[in-house]
N, C-alpha and C. Protein backbone atom coordinates (compact mmCIF):
# COMPACT_ATOMS: atom_id res chain seq x y z
N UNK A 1 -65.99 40.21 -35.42
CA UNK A 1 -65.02 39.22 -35.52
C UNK A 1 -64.68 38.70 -34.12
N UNK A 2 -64.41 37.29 -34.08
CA UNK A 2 -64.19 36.89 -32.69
C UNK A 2 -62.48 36.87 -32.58
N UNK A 3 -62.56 36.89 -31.40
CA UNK A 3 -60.65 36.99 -31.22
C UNK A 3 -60.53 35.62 -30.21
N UNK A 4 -59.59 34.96 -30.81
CA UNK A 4 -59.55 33.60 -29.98
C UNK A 4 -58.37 34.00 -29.20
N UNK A 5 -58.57 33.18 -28.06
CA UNK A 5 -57.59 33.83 -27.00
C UNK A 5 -56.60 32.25 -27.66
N UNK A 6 -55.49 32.65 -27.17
CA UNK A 6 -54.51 30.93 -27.06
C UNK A 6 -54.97 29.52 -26.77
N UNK A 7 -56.22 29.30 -25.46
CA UNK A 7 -56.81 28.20 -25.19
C UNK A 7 -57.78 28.41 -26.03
N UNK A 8 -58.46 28.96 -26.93
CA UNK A 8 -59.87 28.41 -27.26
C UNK A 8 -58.95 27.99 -28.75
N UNK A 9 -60.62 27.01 -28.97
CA UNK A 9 -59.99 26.54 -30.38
C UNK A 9 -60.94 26.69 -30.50
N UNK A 10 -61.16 26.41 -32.37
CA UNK A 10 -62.30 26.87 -33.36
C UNK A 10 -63.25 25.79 -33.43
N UNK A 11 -63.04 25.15 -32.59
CA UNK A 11 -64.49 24.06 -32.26
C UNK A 11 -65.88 24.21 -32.40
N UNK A 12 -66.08 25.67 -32.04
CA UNK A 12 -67.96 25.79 -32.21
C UNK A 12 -68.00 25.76 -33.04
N UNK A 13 -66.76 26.28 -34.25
CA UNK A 13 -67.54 26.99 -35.64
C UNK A 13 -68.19 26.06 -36.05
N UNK A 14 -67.19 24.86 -36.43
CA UNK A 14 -68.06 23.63 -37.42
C UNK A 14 -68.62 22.49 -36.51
N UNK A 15 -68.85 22.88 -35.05
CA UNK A 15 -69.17 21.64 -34.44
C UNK A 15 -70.91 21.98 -34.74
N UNK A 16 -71.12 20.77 -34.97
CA UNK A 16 -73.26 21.03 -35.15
C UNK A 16 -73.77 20.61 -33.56
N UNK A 17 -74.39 21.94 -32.94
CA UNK A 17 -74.79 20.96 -31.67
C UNK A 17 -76.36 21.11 -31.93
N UNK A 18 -77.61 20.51 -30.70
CA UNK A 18 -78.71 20.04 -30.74
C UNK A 18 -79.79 21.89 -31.35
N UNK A 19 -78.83 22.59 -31.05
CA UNK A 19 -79.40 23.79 -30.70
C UNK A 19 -79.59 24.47 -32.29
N UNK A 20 -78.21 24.24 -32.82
CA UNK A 20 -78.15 24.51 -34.52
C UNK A 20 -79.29 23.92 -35.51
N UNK A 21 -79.25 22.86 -35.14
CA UNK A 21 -79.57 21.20 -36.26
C UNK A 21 -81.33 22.07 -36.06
N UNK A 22 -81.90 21.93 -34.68
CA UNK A 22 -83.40 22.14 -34.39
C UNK A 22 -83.80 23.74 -35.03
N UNK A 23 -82.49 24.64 -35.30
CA UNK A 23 -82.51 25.67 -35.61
C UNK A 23 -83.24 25.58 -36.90
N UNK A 24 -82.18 24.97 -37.95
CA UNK A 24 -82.30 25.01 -39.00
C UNK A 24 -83.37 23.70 -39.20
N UNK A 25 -83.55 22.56 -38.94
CA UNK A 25 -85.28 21.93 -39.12
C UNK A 25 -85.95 22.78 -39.35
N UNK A 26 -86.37 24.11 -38.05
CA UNK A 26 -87.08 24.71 -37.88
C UNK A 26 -87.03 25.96 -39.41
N UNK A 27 -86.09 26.44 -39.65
CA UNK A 27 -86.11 26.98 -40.50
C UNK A 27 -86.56 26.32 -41.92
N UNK A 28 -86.10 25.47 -42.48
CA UNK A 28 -86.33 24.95 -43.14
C UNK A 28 -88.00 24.24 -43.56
N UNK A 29 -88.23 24.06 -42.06
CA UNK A 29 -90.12 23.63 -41.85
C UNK A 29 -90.55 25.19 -42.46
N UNK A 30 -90.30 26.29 -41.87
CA UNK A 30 -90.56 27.24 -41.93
C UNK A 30 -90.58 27.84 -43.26
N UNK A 31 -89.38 27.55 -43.95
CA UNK A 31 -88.74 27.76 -45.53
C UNK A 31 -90.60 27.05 -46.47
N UNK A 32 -90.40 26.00 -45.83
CA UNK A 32 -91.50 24.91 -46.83
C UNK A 32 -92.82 25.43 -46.26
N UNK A 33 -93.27 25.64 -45.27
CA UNK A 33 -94.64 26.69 -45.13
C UNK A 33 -94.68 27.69 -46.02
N UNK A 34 -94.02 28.77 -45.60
CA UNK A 34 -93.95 29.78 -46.16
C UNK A 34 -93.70 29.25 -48.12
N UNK A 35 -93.15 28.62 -48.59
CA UNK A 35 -93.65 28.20 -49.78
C UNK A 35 -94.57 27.39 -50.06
N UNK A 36 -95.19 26.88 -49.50
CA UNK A 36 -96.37 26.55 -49.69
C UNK A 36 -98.00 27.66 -49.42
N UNK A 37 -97.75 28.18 -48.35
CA UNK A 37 -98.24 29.55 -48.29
C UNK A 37 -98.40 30.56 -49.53
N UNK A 38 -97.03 30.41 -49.86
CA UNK A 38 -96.79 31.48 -51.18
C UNK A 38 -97.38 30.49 -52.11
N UNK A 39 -97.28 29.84 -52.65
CA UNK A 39 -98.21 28.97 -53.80
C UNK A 39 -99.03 29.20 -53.92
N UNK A 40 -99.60 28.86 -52.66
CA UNK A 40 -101.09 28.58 -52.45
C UNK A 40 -101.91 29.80 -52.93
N UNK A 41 -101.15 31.03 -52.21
CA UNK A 41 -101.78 32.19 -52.54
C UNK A 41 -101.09 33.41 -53.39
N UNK A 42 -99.74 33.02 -54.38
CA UNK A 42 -99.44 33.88 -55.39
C UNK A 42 -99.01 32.52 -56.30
N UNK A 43 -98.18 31.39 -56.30
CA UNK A 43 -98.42 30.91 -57.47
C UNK A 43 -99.51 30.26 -58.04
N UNK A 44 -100.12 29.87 -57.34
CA UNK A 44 -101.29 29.15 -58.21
C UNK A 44 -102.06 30.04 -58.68
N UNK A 45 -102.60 31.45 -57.80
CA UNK A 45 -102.94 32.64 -58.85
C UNK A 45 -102.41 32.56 -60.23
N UNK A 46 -101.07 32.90 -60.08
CA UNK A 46 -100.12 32.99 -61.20
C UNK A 46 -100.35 32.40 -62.24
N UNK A 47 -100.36 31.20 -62.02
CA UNK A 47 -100.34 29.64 -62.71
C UNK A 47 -101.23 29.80 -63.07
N UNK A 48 -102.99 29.93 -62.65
CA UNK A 48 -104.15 30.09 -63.32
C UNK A 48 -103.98 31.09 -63.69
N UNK A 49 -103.64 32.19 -63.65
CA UNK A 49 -103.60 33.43 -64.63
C UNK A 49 -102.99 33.15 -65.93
N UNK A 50 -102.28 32.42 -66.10
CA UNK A 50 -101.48 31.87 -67.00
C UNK A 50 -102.22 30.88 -67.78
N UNK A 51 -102.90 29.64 -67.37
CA UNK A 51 -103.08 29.10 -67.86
C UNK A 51 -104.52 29.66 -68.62
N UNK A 52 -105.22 30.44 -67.77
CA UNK A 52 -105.99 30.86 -68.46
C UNK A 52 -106.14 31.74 -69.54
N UNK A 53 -105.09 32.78 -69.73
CA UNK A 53 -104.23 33.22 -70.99
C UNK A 53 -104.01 32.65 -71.74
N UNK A 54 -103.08 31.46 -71.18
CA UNK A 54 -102.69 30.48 -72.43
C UNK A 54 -104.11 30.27 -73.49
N UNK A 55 -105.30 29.84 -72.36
CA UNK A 55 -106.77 29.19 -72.93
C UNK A 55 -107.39 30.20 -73.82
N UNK A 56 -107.43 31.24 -73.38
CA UNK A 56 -108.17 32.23 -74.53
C UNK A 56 -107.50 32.58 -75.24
N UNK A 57 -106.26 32.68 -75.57
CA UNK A 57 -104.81 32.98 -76.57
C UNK A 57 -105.31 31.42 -77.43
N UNK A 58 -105.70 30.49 -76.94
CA UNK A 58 -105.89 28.70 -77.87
C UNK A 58 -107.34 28.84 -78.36
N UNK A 59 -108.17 29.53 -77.59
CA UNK A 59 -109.38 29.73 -78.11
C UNK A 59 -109.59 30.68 -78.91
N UNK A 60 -108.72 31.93 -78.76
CA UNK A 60 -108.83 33.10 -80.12
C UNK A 60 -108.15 32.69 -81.36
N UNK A 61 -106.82 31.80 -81.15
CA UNK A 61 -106.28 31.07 -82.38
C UNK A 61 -107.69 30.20 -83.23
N UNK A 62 -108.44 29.38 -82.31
CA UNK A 62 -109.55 28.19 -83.00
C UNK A 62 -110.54 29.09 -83.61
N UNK A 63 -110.77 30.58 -82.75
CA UNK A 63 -111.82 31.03 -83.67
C UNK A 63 -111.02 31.84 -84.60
N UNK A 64 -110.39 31.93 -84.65
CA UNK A 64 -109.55 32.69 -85.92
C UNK A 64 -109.79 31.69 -86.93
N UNK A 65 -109.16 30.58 -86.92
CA UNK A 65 -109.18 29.87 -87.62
C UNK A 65 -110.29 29.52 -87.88
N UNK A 66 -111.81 29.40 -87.69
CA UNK A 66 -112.61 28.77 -87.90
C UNK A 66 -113.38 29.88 -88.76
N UNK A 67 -113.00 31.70 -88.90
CA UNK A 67 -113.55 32.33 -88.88
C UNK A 67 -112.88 32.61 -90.47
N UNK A 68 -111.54 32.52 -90.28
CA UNK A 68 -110.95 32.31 -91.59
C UNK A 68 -111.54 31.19 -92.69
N UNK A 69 -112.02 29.86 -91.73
CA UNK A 69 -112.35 28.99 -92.78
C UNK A 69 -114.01 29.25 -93.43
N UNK A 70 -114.70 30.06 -92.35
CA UNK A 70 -115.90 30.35 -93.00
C UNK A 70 -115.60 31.42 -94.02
N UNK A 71 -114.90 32.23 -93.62
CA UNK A 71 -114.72 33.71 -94.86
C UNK A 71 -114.29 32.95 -96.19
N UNK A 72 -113.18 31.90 -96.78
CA UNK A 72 -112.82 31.24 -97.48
C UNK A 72 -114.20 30.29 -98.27
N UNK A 73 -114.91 29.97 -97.07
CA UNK A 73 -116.00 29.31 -97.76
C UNK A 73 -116.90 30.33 -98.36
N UNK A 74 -117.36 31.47 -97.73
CA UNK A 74 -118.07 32.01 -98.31
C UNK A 74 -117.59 33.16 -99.45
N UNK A 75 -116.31 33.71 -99.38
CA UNK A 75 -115.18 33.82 -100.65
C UNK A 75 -115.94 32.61 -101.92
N UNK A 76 -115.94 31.40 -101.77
CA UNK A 76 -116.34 30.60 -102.87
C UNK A 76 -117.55 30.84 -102.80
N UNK A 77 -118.45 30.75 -101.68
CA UNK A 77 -119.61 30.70 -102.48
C UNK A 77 -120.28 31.87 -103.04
N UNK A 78 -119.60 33.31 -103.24
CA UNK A 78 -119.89 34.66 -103.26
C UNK A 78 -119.49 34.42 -105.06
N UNK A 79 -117.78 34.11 -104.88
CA UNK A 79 -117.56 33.57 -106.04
C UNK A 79 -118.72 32.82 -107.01
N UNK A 80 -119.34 32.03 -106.70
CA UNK A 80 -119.94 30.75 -107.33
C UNK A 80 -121.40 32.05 -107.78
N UNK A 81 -122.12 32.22 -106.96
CA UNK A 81 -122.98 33.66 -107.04
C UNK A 81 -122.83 34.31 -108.68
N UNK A 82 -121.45 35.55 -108.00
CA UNK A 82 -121.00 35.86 -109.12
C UNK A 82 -121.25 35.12 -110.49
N UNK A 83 -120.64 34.26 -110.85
CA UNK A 83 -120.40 33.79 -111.93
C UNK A 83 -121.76 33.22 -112.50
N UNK A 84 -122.81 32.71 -111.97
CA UNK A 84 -124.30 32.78 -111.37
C UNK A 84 -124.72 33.96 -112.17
N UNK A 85 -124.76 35.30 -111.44
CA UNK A 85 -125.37 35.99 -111.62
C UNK A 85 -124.78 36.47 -113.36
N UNK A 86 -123.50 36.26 -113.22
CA UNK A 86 -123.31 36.83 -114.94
C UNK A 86 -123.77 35.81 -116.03
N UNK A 87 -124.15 34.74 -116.04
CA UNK A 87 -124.82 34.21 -116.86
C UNK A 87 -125.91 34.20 -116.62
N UNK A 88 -126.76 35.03 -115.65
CA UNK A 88 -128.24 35.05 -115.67
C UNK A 88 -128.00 36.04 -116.43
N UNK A 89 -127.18 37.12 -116.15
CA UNK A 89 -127.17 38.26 -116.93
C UNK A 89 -126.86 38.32 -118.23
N UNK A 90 -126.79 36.94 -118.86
CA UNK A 90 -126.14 37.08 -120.16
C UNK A 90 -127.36 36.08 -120.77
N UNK A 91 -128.17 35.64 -119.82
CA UNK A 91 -129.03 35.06 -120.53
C UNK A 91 -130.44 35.83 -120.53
N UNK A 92 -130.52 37.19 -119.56
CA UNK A 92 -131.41 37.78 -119.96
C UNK A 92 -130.99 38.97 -120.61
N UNK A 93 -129.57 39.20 -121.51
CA UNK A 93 -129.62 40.21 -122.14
C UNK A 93 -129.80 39.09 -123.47
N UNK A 94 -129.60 38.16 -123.65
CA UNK A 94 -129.75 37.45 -124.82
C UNK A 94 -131.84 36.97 -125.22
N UNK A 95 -132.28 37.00 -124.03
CA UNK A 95 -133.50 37.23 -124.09
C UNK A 95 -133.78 38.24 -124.23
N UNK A 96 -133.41 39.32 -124.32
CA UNK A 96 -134.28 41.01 -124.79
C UNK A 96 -133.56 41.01 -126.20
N UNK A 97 -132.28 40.33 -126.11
CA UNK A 97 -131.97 40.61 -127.99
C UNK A 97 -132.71 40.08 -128.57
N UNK A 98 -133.26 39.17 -128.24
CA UNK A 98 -133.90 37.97 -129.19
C UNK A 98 -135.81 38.72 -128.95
N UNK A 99 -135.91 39.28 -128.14
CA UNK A 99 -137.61 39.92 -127.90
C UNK A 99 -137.08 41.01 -129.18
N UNK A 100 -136.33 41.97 -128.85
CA UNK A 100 -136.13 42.74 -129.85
C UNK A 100 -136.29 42.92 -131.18
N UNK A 101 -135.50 41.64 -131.78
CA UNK A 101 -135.35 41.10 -132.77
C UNK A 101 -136.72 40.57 -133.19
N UNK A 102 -137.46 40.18 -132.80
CA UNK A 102 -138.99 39.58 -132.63
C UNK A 102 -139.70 40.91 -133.14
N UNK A 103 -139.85 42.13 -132.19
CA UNK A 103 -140.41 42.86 -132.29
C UNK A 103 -140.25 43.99 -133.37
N UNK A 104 -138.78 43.77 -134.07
CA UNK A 104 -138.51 44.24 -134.96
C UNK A 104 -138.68 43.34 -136.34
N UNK A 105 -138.90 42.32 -136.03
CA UNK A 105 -139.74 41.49 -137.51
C UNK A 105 -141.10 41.76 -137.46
N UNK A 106 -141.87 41.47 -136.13
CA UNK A 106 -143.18 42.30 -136.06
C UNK A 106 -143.58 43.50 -136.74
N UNK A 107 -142.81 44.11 -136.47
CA UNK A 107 -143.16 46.27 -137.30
C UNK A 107 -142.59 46.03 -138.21
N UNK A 108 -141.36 44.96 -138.48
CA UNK A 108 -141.53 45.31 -140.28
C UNK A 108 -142.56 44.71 -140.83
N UNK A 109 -142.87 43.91 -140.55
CA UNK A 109 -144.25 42.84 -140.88
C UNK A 109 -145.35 43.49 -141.20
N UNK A 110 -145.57 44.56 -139.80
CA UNK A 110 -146.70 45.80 -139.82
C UNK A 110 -146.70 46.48 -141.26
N UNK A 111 -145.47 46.95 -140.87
CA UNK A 111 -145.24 48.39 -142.00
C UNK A 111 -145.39 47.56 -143.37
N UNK A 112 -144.80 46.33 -143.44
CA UNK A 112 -145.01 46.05 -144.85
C UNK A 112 -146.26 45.48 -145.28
N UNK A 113 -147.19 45.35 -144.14
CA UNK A 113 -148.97 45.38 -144.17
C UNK A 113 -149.58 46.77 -144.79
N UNK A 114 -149.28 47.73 -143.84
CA UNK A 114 -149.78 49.00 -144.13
C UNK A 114 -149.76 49.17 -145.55
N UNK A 115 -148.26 49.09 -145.91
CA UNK A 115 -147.89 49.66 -147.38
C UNK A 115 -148.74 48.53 -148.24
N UNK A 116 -149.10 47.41 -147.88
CA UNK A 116 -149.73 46.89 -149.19
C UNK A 116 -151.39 47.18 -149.15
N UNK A 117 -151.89 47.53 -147.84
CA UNK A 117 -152.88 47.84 -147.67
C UNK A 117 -153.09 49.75 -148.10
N UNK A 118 -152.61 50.63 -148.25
CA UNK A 118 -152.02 51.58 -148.96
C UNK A 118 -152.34 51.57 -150.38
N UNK A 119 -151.44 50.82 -151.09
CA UNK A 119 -151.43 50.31 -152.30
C UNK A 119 -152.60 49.85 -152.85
N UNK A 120 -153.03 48.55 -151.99
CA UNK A 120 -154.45 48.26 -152.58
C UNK A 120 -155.72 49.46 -152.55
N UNK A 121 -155.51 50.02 -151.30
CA UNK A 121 -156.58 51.83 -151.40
C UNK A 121 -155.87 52.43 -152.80
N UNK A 122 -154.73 52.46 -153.16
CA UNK A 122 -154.56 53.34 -154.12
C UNK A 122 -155.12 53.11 -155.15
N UNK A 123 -155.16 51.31 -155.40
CA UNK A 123 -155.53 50.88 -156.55
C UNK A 123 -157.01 51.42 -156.60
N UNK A 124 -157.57 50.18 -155.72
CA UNK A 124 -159.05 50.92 -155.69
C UNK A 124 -159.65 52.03 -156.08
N UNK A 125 -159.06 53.31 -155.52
CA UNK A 125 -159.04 54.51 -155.61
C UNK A 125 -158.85 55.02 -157.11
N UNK A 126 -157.56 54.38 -157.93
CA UNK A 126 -157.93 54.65 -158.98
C UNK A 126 -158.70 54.11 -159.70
N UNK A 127 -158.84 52.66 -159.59
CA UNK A 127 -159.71 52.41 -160.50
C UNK A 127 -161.33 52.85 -159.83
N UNK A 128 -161.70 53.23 -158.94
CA UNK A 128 -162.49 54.18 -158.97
C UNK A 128 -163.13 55.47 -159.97
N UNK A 129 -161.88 56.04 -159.75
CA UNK A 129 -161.46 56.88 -160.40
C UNK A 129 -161.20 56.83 -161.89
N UNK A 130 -161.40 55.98 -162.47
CA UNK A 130 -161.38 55.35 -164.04
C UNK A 130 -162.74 54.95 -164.38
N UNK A 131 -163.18 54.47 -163.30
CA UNK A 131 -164.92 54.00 -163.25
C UNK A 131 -165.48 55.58 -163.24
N UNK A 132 -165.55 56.50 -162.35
CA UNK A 132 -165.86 57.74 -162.63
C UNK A 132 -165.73 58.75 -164.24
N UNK A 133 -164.47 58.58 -164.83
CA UNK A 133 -164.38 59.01 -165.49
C UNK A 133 -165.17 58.65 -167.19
N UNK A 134 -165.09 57.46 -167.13
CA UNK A 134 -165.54 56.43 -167.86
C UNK A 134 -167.40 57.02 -168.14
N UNK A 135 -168.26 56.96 -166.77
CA UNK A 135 -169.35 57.56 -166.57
C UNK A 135 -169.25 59.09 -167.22
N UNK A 136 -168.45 59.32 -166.75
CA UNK A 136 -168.53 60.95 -166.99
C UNK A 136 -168.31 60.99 -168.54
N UNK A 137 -168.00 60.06 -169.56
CA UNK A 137 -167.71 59.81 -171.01
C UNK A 137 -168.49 59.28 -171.14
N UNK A 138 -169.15 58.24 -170.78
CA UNK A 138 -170.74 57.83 -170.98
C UNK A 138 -171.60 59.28 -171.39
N UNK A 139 -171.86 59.85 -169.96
CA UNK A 139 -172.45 60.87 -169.72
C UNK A 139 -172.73 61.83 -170.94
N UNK A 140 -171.02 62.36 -171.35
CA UNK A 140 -170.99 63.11 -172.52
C UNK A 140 -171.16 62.33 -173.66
N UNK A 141 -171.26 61.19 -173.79
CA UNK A 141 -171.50 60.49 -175.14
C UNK A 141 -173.35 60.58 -175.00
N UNK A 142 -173.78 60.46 -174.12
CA UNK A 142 -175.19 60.60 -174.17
C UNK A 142 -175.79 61.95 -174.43
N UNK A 143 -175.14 62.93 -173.61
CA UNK A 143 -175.05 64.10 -174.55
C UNK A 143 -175.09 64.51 -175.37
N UNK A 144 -173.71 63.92 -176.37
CA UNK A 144 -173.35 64.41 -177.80
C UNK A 144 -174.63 63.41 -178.41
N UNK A 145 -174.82 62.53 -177.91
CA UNK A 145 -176.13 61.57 -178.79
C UNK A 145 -177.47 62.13 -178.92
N UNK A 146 -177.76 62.89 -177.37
CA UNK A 146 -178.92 63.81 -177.72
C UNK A 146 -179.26 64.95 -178.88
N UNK A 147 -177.55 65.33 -178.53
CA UNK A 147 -177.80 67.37 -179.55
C UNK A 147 -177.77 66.42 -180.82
N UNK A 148 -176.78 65.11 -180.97
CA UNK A 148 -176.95 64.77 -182.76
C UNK A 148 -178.03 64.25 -182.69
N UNK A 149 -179.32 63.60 -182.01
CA UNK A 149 -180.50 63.49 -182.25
C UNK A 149 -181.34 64.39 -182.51
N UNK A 150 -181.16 65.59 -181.73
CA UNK A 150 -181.98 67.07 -182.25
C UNK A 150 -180.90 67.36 -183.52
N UNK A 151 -180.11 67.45 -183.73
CA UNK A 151 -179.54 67.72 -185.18
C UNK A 151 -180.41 66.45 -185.92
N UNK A 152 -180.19 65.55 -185.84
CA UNK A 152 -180.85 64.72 -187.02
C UNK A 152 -182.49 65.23 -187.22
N UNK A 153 -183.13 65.34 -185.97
CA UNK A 153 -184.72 65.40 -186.25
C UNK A 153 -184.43 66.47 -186.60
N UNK A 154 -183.99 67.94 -186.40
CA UNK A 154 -184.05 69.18 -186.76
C UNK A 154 -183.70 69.09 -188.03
N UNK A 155 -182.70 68.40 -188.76
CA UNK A 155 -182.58 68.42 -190.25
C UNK A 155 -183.23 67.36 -190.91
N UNK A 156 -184.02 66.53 -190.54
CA UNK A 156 -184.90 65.54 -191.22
C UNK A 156 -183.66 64.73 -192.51
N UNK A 157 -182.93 64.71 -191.75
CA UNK A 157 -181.63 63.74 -192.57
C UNK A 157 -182.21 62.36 -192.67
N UNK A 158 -181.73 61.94 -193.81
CA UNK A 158 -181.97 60.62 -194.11
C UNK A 158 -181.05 59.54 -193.18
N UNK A 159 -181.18 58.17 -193.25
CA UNK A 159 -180.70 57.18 -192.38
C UNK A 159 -179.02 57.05 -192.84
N UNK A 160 -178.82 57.39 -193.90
CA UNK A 160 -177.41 57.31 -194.41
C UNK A 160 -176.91 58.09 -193.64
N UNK A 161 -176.73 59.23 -193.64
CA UNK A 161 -176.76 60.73 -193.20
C UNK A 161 -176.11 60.48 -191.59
N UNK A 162 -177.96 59.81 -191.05
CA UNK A 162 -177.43 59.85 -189.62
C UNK A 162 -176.54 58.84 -189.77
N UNK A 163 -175.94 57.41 -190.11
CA UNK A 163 -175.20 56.43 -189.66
C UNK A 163 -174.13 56.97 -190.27
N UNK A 164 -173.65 58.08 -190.67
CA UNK A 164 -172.79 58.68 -190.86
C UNK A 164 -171.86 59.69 -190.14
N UNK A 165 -173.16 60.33 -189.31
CA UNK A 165 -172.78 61.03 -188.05
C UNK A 165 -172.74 60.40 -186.76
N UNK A 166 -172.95 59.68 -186.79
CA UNK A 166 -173.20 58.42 -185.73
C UNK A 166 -171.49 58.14 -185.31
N UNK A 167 -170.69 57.62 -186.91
CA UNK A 167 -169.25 56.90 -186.99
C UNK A 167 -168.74 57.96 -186.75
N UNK A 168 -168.86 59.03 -187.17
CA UNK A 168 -168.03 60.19 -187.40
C UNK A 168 -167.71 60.66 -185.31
N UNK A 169 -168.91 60.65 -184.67
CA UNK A 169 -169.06 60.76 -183.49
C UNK A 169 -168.43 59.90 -182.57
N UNK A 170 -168.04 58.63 -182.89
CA UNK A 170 -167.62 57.72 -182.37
C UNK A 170 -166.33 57.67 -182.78
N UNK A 171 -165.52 57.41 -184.01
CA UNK A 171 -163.97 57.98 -184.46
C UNK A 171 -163.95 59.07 -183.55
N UNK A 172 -164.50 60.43 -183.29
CA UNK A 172 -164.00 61.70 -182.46
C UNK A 172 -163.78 61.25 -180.87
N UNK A 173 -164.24 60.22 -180.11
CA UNK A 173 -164.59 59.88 -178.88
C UNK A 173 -163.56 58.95 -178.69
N UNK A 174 -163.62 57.94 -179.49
CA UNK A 174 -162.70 56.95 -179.63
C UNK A 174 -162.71 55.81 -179.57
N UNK A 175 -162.59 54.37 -180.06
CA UNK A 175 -163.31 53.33 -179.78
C UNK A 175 -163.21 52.67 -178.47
N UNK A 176 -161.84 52.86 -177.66
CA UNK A 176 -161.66 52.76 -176.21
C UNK A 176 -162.75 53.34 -174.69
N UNK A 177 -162.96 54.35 -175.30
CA UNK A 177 -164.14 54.92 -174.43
C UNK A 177 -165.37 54.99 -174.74
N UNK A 178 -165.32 54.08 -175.66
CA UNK A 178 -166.63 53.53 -176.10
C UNK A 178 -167.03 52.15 -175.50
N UNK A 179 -166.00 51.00 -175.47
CA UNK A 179 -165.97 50.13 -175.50
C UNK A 179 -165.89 49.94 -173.45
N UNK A 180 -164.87 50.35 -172.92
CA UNK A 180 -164.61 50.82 -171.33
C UNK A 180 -166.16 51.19 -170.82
């Protein structure tokens, strides 16, 4: 603290002389270097650190967004697929019903071949088998015609006689297996 004697007065305080004024220029030049200094070499760092944040913070938003709009597109077209694939799938289970169905008129078709082809062997077969028997009544009618021919010559029977044993032989046989 200054102590003013009785003669001094407070004149320096607020008087500005050449010595102050050049002081503070100087400071002030000094003030504006030194911020420009500092700019130069911490804000504009700053500032590009920043702005370049800002830029990849604007560029991770655009690919977000662009990445969202492909997932959305391909959401539909996965969708579209889908719905695709279930009517292929419904048109090739409707093609094996319908082969199925085919193949099951086929084997009944078969089977109801077999069985008539079956049938017709059976027929055959019997009437084979009716043709056989028939012979085999031939057979014995030629038979019984022989022994009544040695009966007739062995008894020197008259013609009445034999055309008597003749009918009598034929009533026993029957006129059906005569006639067959």
């Amino acid at each position: 603290m200054i102590l003013l004697t009785e003669g001094q007065s407070l004149s320096r305080l607020f008087d500005l002389d050449w010595q102050l004024i050049a002081d503070s220029c100087l400071m002030i030049i000094a003030i504006f270097v030194l911020f420009l200094i500092m700019s130069y070499f911490l804000f504009n760092p700053a500032r590009k650190l920043l702005n370049d944040r800002k830029m990849k913070i604007q560029g991770e938003l655009e690919t977000a967004k662009q990445d969202m709009e492909e997932a959305r597109c391909l959401k539909e077209e996965y969708e579209t697929k889908l719905k695709e694939i279930d009517k292929e799938a419904e048109g090739i289970l409707s093609e094996a019903r319908r082969k199925a169905l085919g193949n099951e008129n086929q084997i009944i078709a078969q089977a109801k071949e077999e069985a008539a082809r079956i049938l017709d062997r059976a027929r055959v077969e019997a009437e084979l088998e009716k043709q056989k028997m028939a012979d085999e009544v031939k057979k014995e009618m030629i038979s019984v015609a022989s022994l009544m021919a040695g009966k007739v010559v062995s008894a020197s029977i008259d013609a009445s006689v034999q055309d008597q044993l003749i009918d009598e032989t034929l009533k026993e046989m029957g006129e059906k297996t005569w006639l067959s």
